[in-house]
C-alpha atoms as a PDB file:
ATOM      1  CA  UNK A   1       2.273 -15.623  21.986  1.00  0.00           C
ATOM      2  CA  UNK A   2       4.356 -12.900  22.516  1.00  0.00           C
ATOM      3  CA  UNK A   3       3.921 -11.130  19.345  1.00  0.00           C
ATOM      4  CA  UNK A   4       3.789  -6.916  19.959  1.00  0.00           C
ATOM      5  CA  UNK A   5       1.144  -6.177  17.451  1.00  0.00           C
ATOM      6  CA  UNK A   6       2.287  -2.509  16.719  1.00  0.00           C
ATOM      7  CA  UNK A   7       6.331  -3.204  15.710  1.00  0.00           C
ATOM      8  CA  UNK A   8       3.860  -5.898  13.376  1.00  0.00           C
ATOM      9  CA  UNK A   9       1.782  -3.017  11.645  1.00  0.00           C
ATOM     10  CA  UNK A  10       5.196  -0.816  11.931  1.00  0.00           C
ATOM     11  CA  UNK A  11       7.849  -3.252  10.382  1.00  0.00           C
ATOM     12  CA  UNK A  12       4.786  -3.905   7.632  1.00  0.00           C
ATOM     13  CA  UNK A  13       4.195  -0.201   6.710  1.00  0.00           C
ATOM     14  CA  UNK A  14       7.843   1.067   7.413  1.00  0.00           C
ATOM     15  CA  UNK A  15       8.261  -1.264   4.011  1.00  0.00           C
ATOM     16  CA  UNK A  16       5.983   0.681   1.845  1.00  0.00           C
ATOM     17  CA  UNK A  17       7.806   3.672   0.233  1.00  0.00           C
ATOM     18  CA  UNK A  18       5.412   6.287   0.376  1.00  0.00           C
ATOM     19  CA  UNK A  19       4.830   5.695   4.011  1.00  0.00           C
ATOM     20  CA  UNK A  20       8.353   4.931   5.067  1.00  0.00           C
ATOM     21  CA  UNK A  21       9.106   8.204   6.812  1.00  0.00           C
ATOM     22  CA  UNK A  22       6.039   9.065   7.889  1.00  0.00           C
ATOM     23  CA  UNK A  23       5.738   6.190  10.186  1.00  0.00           C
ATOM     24  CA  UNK A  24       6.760   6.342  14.058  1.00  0.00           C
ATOM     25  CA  UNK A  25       5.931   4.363  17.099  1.00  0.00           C
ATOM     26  CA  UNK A  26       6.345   7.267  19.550  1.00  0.00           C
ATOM     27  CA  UNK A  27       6.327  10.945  18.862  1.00  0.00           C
ATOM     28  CA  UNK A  28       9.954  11.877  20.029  1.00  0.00           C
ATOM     29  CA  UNK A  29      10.929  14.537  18.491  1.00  0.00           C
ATOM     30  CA  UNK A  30       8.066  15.181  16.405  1.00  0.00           C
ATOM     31  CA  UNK A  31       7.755  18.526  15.152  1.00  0.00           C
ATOM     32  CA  UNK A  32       4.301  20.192  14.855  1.00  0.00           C
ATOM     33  CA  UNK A  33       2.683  19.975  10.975  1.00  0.00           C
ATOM     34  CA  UNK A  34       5.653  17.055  10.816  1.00  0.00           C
ATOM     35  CA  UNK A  35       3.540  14.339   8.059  1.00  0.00           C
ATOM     36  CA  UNK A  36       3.260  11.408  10.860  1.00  0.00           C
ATOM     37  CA  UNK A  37       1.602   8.349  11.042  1.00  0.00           C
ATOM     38  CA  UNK A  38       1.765   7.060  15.150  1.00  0.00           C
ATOM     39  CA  UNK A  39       0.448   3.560  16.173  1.00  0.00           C
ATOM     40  CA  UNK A  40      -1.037   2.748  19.303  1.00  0.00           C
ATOM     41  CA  UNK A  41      -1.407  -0.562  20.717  1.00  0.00           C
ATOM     42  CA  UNK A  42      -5.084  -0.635  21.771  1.00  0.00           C
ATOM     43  CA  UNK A  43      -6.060  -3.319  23.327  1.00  0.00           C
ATOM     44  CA  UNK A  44      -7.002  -6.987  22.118  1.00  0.00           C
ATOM     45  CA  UNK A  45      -8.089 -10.406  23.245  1.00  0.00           C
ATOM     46  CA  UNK A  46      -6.581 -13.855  23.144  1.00  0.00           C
ATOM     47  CA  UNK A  47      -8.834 -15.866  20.677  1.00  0.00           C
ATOM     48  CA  UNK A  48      -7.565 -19.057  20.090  1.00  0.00           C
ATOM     49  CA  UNK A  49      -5.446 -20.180  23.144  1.00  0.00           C
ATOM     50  CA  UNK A  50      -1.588 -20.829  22.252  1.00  0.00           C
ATOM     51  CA  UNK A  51      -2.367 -19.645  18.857  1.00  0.00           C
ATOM     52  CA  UNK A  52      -3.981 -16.516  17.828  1.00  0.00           C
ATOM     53  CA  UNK A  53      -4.365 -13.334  19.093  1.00  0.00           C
ATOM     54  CA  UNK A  54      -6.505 -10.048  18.081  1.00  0.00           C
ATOM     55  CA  UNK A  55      -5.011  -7.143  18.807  1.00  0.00           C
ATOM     56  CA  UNK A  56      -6.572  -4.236  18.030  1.00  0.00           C
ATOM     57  CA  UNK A  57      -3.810  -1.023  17.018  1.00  0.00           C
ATOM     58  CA  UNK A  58      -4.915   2.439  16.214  1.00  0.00           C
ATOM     59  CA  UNK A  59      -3.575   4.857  13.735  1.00  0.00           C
ATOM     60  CA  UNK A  60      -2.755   8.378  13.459  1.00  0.00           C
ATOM     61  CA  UNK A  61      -2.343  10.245  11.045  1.00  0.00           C
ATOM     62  CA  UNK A  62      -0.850  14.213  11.667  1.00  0.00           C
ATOM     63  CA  UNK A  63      -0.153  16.671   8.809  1.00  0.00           C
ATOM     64  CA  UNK A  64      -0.048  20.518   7.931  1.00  0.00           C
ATOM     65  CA  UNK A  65      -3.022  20.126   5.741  1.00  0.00           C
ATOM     66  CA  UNK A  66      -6.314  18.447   6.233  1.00  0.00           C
ATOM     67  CA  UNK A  67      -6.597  17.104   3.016  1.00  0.00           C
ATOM     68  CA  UNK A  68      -3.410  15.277   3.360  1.00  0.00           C
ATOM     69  CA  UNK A  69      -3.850  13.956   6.793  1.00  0.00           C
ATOM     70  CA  UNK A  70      -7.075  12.116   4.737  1.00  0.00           C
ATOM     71  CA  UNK A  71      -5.652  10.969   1.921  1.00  0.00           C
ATOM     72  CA  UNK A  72      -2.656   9.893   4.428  1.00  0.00           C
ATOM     73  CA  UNK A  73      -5.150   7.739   6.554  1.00  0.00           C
ATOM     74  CA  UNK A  74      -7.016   6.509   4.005  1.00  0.00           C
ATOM     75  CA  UNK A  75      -3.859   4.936   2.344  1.00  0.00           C
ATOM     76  CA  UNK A  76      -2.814   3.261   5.041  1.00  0.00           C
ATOM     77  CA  UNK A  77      -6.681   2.055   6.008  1.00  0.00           C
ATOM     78  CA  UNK A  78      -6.384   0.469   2.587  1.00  0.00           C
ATOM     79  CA  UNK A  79      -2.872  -1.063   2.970  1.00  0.00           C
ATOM     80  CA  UNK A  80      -3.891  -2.835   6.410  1.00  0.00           C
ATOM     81  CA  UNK A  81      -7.473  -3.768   4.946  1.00  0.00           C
ATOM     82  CA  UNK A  82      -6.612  -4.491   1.597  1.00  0.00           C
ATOM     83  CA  UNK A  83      -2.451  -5.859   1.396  1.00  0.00           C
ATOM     84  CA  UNK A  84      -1.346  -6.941   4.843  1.00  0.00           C
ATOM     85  CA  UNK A  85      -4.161  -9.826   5.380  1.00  0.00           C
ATOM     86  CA  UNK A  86      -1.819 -13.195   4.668  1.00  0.00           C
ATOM     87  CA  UNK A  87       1.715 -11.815   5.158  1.00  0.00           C
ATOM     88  CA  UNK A  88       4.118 -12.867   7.027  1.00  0.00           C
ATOM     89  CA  UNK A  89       5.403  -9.797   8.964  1.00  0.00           C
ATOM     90  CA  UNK A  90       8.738 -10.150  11.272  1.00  0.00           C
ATOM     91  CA  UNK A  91       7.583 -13.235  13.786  1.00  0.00           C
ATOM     92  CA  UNK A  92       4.135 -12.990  13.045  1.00  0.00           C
ATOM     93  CA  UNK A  93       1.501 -14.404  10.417  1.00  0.00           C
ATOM     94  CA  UNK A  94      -0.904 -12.007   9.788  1.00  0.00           C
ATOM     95  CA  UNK A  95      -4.580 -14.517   9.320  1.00  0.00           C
ATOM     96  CA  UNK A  96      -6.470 -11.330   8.846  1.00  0.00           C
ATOM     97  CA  UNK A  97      -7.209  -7.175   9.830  1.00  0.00           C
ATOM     98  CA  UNK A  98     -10.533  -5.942  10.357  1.00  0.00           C
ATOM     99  CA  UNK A  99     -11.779  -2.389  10.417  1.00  0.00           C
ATOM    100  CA  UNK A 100     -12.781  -0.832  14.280  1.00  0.00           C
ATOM    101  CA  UNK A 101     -12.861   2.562  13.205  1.00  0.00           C
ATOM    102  CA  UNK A 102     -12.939   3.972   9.599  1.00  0.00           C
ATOM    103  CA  UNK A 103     -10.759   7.300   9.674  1.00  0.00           C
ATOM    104  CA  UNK A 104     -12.210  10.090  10.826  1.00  0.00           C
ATOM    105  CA  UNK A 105     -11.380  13.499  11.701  1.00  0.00           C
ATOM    106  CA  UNK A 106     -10.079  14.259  15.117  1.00  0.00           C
ATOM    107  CA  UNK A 107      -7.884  17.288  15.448  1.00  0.00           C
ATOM    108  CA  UNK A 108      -5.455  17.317  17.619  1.00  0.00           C
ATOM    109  CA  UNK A 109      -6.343  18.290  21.238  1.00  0.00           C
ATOM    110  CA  UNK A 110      -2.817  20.132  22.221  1.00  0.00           C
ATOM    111  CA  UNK A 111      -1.509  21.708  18.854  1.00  0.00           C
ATOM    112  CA  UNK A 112      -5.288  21.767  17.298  1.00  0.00           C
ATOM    113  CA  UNK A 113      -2.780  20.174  14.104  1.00  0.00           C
ATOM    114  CA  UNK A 114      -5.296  17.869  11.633  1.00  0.00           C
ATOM    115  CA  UNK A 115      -5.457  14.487  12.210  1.00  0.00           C
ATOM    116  CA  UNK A 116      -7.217  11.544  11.327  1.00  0.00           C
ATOM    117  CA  UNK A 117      -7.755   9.051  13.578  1.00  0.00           C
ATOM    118  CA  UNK A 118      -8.592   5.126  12.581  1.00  0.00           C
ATOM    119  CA  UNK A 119      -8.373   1.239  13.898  1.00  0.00           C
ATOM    120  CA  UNK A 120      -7.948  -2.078  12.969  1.00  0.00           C
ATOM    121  CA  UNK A 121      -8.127  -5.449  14.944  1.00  0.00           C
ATOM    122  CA  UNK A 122      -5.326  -7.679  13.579  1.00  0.00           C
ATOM    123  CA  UNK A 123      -5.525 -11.560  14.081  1.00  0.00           C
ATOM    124  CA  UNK A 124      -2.229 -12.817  14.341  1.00  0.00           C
ATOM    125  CA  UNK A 125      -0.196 -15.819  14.903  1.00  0.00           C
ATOM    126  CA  UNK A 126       3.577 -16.337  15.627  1.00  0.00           C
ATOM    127  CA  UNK A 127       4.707 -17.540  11.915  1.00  0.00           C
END
């Protein structure tokens, strides 16, 4: 397969309108206490040989305030646990998403900015 996982969980939450500009797959030209919500492909296993994959993509979620970096991260934690499971995303079926990480708290390390930090394992097939 040559699915990339994250322009999967991107093109998927890009299309929900209270995440739509919050959600980047690099931080060029990200401001400090910008509202962002980065994905990380991080790492994954083939599963089913020619025809599924889990990759496993974290999320992050920056803003000014604590509270809404949590309620931020939360949202989308539900959206991938919750919504995405069954759609067809771009090339990709998505079979299912499991939790890795539940948000938690994980300031930044450079601009000490709040974040929330969380991960899901996708299992995906090229639909």
């Amino acid at each position: 397969m040559r699915v990339d996982p994250v322009s999967v969980v991107h093109e998927y939450l890009r299309g929900i309108p209270e995440l739509t500009a919050a959600v980047t797959g690099d931080l060029v030209g990200r401001e400090p206490a910008d509202t962002t919500i980065y994905l990380e492909h991080a790492g994954g296993h083939r599963v089913v040989r020619d025809r599924m994959d889990r990759a496993d993509v974290t999320f992050r979620v920056y803003a000014e305030h604590r509270d809404v970096a949590a309620e931020l991260a939360y949202t989308v934690r539900e959206h991938l646990l919750e919504h995405l499971p069954g759609r067809h995303v771009g090339d990709a079926l998505v079979l299912d998403v499991a939790e890795g990480i539940s948000p938690q708290y994980a300031p930044d390390s450079t601009s000490r900015e709040h974040s929330f930090l969380g991960e899901v394992s996708l299992f995906i097939t090229e639909g």
